[in-house]
C-alpha atoms as a PDB file:
ATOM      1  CA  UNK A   1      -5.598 -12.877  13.634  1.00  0.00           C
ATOM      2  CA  UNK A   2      -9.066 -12.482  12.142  1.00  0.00           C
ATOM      3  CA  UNK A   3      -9.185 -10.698   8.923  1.00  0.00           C
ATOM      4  CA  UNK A   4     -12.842 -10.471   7.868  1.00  0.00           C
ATOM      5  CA  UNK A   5     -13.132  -6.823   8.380  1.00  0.00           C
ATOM      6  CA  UNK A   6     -13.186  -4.023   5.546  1.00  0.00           C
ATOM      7  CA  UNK A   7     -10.627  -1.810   7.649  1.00  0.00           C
ATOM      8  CA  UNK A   8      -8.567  -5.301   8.514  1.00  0.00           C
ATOM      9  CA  UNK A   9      -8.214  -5.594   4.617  1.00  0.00           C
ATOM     10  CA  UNK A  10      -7.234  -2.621   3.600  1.00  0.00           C
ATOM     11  CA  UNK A  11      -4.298  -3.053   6.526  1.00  0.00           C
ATOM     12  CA  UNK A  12      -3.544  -5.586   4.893  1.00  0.00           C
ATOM     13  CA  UNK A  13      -3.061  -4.825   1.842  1.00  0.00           C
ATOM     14  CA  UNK A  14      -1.499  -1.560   2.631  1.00  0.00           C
ATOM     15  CA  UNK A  15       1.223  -3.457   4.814  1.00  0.00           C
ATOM     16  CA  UNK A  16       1.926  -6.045   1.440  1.00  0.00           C
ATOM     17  CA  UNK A  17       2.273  -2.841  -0.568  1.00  0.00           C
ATOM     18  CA  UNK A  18       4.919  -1.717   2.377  1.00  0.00           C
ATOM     19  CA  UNK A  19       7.279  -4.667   2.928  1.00  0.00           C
ATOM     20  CA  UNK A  20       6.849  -5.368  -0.938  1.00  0.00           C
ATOM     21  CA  UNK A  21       9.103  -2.648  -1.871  1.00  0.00           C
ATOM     22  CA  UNK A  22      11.402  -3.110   0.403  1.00  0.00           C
ATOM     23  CA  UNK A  23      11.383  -6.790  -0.450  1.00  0.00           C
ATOM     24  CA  UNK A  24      11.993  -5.409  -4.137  1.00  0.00           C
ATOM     25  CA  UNK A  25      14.750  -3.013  -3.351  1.00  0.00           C
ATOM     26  CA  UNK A  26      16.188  -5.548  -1.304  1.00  0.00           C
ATOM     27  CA  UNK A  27      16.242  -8.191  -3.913  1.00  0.00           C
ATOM     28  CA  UNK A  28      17.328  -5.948  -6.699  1.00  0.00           C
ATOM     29  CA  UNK A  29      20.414  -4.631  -4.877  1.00  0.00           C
ATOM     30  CA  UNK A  30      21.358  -8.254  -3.822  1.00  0.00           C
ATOM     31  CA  UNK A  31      21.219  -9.490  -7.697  1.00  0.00           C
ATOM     32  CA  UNK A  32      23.269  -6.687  -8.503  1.00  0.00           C
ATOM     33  CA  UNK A  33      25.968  -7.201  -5.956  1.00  0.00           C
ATOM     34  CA  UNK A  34      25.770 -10.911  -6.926  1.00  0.00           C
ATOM     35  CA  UNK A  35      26.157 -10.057 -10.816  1.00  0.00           C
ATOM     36  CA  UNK A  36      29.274  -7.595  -9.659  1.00  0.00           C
ATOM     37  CA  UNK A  37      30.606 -10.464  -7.296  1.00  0.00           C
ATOM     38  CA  UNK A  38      31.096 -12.617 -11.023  1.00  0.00           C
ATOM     39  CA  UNK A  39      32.947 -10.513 -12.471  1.00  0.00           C
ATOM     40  CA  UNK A  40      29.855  -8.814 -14.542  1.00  0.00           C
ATOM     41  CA  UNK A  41      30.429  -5.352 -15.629  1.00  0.00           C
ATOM     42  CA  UNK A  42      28.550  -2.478 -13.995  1.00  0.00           C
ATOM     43  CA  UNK A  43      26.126  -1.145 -16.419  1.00  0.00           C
ATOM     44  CA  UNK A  44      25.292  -5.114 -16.903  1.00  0.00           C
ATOM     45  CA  UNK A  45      24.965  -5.724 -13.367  1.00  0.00           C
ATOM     46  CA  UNK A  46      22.725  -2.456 -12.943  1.00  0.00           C
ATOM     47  CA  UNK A  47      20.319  -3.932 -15.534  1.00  0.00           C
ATOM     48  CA  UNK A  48      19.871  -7.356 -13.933  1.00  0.00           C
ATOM     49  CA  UNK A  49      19.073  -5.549 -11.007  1.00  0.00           C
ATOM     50  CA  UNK A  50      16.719  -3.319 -12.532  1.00  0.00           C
ATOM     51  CA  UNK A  51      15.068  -6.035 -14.112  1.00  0.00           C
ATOM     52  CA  UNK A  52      14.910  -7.842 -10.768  1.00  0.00           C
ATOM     53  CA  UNK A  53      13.642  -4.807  -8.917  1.00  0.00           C
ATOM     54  CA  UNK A  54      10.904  -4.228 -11.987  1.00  0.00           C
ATOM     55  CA  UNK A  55       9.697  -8.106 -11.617  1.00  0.00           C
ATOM     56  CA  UNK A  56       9.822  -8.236  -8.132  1.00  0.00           C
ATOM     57  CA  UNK A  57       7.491  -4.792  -7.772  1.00  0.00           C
ATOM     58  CA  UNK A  58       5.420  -6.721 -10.490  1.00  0.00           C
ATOM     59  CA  UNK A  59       4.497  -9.656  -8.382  1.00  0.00           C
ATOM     60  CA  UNK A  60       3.588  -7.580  -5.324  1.00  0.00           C
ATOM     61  CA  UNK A  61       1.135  -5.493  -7.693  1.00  0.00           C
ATOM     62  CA  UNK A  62      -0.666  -8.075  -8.657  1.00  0.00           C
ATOM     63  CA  UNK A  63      -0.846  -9.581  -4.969  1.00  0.00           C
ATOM     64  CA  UNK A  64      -1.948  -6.511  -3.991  1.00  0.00           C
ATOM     65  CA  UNK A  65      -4.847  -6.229  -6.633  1.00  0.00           C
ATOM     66  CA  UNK A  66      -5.543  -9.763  -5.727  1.00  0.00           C
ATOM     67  CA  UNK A  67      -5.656  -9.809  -2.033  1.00  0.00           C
ATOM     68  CA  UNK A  68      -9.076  -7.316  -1.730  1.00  0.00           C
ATOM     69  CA  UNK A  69     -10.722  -9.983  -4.233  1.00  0.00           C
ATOM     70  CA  UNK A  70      -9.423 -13.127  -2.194  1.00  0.00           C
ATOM     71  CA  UNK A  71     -10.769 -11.882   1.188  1.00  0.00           C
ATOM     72  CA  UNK A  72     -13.997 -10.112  -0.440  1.00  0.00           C
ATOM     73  CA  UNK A  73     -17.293 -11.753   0.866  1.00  0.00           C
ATOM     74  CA  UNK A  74     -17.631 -15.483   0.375  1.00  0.00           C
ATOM     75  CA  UNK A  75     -21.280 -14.919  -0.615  1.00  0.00           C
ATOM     76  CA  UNK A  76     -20.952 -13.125  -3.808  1.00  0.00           C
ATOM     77  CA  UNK A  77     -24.398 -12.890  -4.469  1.00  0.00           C
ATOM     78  CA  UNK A  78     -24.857 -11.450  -1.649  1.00  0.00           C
ATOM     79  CA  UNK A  79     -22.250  -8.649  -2.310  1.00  0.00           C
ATOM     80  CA  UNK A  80     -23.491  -8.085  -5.827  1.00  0.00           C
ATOM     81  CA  UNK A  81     -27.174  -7.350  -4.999  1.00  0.00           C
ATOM     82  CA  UNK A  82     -28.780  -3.839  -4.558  1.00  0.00           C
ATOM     83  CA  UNK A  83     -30.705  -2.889  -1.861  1.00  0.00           C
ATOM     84  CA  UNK A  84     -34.413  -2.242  -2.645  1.00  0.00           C
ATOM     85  CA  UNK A  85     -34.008   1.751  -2.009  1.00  0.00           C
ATOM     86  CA  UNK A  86     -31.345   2.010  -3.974  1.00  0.00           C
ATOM     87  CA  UNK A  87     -27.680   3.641  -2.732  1.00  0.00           C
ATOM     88  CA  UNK A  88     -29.901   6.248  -0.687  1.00  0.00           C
ATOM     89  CA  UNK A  89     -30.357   3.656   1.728  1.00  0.00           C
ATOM     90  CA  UNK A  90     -26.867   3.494   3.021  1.00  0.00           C
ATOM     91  CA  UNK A  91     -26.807   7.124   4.312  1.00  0.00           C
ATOM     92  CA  UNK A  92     -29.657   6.799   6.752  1.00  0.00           C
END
């Protein structure tokens, strides 16, 4: 799959922001069954599961802020420099 394109990227990134929280509701309902299977009491379980949930959605944030930075253009000067007319030049 070749993901060099802008619109490939932002796919991308949209579908990481997608399966992340369901990976995050999935993981905080499975620590909170596990905490309930030990004999944990509810509010306690519902925490750890909160907290699990919260951490979870954390990590996919930041890979999600990351990913449009990791598959930017490998030339960065490139990327960083102005054309000679200015912004006007990109609505001709």
């Amino acid at each position: 799959m070749k993901v060099d394109s802008a619109g490939s990227s932002r796919d991308l990134v949209r579908t990481w922001i997608a399966s992340g929280r369901v990976f995050a509701v999935t993981v905080g309902s499975l620590v909170a069954l596990i905490s309930l299977m030990v004999n944990a009491p509810i509010h306690i379980a519902s925490f750890r599961g909160a907290i699990a949930f919260a951490v979870v959605r954390g990590v996919m944030a930041l890979g999600s802020w990351l990913l449009p930075r990791v598959l930017g253009p490998a030339d960065t000067e490139a990327a960083d420099e102005q054309p000679e007319n200015g912004p006007e030049a990109f609505d001709s």
